[in-house]
N, C-alpha and C. Protein backbone atom coordinates (compact mmCIF):
# COMPACT_ATOMS: atom_id res chain seq x y z
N UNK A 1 117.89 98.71 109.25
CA UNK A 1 117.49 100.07 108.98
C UNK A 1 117.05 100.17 107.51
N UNK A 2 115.90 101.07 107.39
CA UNK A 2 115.30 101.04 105.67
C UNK A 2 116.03 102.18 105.36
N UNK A 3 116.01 102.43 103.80
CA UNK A 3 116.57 103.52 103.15
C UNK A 3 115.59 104.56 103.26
N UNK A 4 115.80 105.58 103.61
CA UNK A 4 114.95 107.03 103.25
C UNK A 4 114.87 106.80 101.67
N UNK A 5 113.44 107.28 101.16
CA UNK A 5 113.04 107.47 99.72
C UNK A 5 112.46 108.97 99.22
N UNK A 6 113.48 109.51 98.51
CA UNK A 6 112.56 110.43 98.18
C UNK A 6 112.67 110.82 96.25
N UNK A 7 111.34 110.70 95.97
CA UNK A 7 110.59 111.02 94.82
C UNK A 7 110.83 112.67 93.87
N UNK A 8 111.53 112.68 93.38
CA UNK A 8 111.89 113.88 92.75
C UNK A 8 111.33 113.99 90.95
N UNK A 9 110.91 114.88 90.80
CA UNK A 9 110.45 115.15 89.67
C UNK A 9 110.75 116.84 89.02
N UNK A 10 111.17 116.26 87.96
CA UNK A 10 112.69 117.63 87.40
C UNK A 10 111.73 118.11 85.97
N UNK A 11 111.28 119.53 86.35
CA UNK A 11 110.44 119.91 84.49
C UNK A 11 111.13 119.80 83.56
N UNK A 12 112.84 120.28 83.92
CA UNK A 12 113.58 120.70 82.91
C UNK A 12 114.42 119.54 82.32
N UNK A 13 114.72 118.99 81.44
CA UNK A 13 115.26 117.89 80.72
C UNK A 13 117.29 117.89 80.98
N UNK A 14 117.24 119.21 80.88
CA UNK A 14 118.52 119.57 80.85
C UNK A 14 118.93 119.86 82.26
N UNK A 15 118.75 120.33 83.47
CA UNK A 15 118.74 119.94 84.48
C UNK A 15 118.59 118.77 85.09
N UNK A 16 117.52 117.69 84.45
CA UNK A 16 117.70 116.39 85.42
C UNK A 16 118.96 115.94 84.82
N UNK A 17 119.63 116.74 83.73
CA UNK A 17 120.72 115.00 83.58
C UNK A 17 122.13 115.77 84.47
N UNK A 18 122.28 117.04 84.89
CA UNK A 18 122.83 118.30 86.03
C UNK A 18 122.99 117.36 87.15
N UNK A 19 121.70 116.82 87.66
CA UNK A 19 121.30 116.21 89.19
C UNK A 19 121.50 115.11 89.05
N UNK A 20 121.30 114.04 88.43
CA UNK A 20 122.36 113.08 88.36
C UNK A 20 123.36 112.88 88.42
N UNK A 21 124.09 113.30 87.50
CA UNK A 21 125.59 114.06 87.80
C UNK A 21 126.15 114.32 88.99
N UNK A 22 125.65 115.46 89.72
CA UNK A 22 125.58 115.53 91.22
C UNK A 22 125.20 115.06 92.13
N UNK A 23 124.15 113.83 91.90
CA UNK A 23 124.02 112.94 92.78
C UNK A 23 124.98 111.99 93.02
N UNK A 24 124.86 111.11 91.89
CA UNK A 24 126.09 110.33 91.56
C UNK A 24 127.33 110.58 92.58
N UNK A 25 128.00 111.66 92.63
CA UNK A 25 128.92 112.77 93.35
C UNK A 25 128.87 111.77 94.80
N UNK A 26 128.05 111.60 95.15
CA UNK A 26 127.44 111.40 96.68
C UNK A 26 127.44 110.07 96.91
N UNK A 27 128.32 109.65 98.00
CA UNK A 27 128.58 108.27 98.11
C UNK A 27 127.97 107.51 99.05
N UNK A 28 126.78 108.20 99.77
CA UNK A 28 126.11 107.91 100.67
C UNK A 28 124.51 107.85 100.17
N UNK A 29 124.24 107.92 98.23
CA UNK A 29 123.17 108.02 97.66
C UNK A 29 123.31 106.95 96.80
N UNK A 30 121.99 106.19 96.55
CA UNK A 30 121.84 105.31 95.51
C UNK A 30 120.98 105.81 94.86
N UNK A 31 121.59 105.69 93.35
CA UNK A 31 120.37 106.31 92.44
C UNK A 31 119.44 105.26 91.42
N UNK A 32 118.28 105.25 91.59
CA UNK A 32 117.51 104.28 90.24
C UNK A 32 116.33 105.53 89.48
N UNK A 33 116.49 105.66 88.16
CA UNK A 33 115.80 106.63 88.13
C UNK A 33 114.85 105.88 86.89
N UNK A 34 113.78 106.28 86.27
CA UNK A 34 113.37 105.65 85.14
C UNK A 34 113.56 107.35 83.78
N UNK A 35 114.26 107.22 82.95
CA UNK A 35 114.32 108.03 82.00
C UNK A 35 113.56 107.37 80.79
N UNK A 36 112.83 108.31 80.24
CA UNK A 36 111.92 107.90 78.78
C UNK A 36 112.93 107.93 77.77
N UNK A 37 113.94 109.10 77.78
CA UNK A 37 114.70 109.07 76.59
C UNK A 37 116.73 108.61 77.08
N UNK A 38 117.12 108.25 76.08
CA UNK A 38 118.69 107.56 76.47
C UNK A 38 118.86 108.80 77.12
N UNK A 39 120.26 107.83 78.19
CA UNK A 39 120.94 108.86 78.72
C UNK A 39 122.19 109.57 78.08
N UNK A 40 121.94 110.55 77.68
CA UNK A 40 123.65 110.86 77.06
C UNK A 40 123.90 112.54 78.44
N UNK A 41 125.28 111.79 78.19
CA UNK A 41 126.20 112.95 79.05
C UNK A 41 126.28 114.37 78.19
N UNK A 42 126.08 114.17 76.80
CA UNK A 42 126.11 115.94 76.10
C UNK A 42 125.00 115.81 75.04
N UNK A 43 125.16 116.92 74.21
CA UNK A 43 123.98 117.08 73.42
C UNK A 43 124.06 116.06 72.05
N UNK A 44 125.32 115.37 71.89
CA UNK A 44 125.56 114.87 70.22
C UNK A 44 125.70 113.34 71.17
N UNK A 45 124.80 112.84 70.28
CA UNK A 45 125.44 111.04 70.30
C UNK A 45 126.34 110.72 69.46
N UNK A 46 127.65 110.39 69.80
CA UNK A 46 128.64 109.83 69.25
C UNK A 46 128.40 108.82 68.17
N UNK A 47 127.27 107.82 68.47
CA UNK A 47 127.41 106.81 67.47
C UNK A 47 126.45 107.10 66.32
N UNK A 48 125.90 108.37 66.57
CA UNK A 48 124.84 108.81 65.04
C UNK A 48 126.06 108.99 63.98
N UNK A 49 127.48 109.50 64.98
CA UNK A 49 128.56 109.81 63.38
C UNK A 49 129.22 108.77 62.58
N UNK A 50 128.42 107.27 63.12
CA UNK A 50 129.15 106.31 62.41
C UNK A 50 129.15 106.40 61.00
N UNK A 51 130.27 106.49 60.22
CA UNK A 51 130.34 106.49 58.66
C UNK A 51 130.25 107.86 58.10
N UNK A 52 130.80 108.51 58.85
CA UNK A 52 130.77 110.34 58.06
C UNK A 52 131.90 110.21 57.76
N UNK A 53 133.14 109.81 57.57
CA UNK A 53 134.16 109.86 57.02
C UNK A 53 134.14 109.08 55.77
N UNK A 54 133.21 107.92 55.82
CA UNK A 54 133.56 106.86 55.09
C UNK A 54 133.80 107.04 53.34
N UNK A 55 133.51 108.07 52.99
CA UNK A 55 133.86 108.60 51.60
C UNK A 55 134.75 109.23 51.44
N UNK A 56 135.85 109.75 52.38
CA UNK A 56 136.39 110.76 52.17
C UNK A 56 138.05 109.63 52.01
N UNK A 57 138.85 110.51 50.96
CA UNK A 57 139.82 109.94 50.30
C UNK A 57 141.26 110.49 50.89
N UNK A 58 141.23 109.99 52.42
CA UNK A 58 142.63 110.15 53.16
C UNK A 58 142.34 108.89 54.17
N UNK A 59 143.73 108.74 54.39
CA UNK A 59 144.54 107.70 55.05
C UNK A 59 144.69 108.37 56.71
N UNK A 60 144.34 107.49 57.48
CA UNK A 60 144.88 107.98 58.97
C UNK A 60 146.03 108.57 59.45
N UNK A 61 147.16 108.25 58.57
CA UNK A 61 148.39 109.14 58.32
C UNK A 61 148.31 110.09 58.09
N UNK A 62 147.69 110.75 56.68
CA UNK A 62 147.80 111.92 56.81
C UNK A 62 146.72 113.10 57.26
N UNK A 63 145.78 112.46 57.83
CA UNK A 63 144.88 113.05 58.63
C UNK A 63 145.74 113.17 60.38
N UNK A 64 146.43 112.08 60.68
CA UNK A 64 147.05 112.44 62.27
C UNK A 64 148.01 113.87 61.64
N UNK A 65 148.58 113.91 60.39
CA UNK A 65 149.67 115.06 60.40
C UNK A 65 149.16 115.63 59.97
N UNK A 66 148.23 116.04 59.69
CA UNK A 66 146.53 117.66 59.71
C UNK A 66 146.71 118.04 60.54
N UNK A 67 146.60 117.31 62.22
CA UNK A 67 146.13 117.27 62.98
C UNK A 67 147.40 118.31 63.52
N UNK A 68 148.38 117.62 63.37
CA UNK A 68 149.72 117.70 64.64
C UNK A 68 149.73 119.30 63.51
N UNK A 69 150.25 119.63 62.50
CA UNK A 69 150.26 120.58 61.86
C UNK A 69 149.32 121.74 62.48
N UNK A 70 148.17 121.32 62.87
CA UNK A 70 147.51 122.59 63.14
C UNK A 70 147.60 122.84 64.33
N UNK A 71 148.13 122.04 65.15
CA UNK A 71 148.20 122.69 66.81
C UNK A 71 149.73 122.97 67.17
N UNK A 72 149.93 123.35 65.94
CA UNK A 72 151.27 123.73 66.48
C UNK A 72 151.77 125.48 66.05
């Protein structure tokens, strides 16, 4: 038996990465899609923040007890 194919084309940028998502969901779907730009799951790439701390003059110690301090 062949796979049914069907061809989808999404205007909105922010919706196709919605339908993926929800495809994915579906265990009876295989997805291959071709995207022009990376895929990220939200709007910030994590690894653009490499080295924004790197000047700043605290220790992981007392940045975890910033931390615990303020959610409490």
């Amino acid at each position: 038996m062949t796979p049914d194919t069907i061809i989808l084309k999404v205007r909105d940028k922010n919706k196709f990465y919605f339908l993926i998502q929800l495809l994915e969901q579906l265990g009876f779907v295989d997805i291959d899609f071709n995207d022009s730009e990376k895929r990220t799951k939200g709007k910030h790439d994590f690894f653009k923040s490499a080295g924004l701390l790197k000047n700043w003059k605290i220790t992981a110690g007392e940045l975890r007890e910033k931390a615990w301090k303020r959610n409490q």
